[in-house]
C-alpha atoms as a PDB file:
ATOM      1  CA  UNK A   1     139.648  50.306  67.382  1.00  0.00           C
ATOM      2  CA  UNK A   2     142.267  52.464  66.388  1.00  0.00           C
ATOM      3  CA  UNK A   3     145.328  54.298  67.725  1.00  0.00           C
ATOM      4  CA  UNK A   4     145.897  58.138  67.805  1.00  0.00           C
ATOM      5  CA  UNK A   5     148.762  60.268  68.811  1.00  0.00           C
ATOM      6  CA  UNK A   6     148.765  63.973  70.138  1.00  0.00           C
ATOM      7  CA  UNK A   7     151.565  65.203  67.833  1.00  0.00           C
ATOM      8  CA  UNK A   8     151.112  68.736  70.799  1.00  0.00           C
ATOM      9  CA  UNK A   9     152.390  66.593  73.197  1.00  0.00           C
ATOM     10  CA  UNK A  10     154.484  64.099  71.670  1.00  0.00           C
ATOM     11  CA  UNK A  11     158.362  64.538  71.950  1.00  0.00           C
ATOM     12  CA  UNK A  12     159.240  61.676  69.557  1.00  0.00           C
ATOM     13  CA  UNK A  13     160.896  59.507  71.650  1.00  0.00           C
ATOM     14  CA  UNK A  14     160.518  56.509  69.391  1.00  0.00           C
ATOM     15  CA  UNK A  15     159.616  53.707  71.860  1.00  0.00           C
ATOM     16  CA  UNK A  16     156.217  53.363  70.184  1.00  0.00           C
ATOM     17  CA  UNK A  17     158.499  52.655  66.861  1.00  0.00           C
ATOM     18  CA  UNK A  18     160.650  50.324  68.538  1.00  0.00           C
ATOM     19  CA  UNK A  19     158.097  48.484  69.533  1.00  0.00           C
ATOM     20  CA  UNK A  20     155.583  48.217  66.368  1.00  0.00           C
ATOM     21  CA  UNK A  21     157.452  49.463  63.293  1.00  0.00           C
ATOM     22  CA  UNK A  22     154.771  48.767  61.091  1.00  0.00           C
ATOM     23  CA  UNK A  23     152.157  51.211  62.975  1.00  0.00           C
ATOM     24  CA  UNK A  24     154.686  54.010  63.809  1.00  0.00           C
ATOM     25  CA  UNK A  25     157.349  55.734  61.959  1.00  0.00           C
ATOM     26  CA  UNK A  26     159.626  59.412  62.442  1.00  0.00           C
ATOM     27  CA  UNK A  27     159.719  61.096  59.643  1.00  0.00           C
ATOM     28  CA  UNK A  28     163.075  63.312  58.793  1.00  0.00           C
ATOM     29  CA  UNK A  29     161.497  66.185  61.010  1.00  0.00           C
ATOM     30  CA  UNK A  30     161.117  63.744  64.366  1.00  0.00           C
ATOM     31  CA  UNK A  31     157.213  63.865  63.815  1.00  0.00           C
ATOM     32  CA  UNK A  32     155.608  60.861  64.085  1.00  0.00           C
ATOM     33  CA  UNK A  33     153.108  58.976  61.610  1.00  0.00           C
ATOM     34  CA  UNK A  34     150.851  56.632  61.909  1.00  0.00           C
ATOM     35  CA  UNK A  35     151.140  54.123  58.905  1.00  0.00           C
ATOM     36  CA  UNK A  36     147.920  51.711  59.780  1.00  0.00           C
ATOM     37  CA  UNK A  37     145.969  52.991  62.841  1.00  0.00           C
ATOM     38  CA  UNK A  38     143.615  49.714  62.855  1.00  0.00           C
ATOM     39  CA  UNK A  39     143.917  47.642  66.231  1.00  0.00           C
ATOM     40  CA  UNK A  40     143.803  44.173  65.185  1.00  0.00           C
ATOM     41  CA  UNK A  41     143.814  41.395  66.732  1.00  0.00           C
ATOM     42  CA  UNK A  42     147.322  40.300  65.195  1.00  0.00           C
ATOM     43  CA  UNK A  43     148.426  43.608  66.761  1.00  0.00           C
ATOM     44  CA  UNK A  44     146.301  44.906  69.699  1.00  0.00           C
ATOM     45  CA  UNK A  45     148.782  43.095  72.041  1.00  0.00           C
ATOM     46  CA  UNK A  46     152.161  45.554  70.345  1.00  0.00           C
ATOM     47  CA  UNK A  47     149.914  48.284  70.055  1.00  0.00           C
ATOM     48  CA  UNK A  48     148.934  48.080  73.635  1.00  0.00           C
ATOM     49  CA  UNK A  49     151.803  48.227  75.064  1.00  0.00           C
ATOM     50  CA  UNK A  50     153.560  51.143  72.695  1.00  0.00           C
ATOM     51  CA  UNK A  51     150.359  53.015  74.337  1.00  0.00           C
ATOM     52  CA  UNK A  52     151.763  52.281  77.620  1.00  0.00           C
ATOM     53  CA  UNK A  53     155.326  53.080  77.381  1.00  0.00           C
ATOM     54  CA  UNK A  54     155.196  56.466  75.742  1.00  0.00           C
ATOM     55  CA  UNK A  55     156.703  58.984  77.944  1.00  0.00           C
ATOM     56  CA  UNK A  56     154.355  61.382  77.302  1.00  0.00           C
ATOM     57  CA  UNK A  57     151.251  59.224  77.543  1.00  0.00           C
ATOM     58  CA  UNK A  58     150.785  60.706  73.572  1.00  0.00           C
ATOM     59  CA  UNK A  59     149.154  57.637  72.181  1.00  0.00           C
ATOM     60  CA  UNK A  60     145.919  56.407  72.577  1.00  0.00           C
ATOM     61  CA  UNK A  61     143.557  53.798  71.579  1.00  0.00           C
ATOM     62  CA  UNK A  62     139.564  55.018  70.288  1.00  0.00           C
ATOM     63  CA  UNK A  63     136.830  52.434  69.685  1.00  0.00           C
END
């Protein structure tokens, strides 16, 4: 599995970085990167529910 974000609909909010630093980042530009899409199972739970609390419903997770 592995997570993806929309970059046309995301706004940046951060929550998904707050949550799993390590998988998201904003760059300088408020455009955010993800540094290791794999869904493990160390991280599926984090990941999981950064997908959930996005605002803009901008992340999701692909098999």
């Amino acid at each position: 599995m592995k997570v993806e974000v929309d970059l046309k609909i995301c706004e940046a909010n951060a929550i998904c970085m707050g949550i799993l630093p390590e998988v998201f980042d904003l760059d300088d530009d408020d455009r955010l990167h993800i540094l290791n899409p794999d869904v493990t199972a160390d991280n599926e739970s984090a990941v999981r529910d950064a997908v959930a609390q996005c605002p803009r419903a901008a992340l999701t997770i692909t098999e």
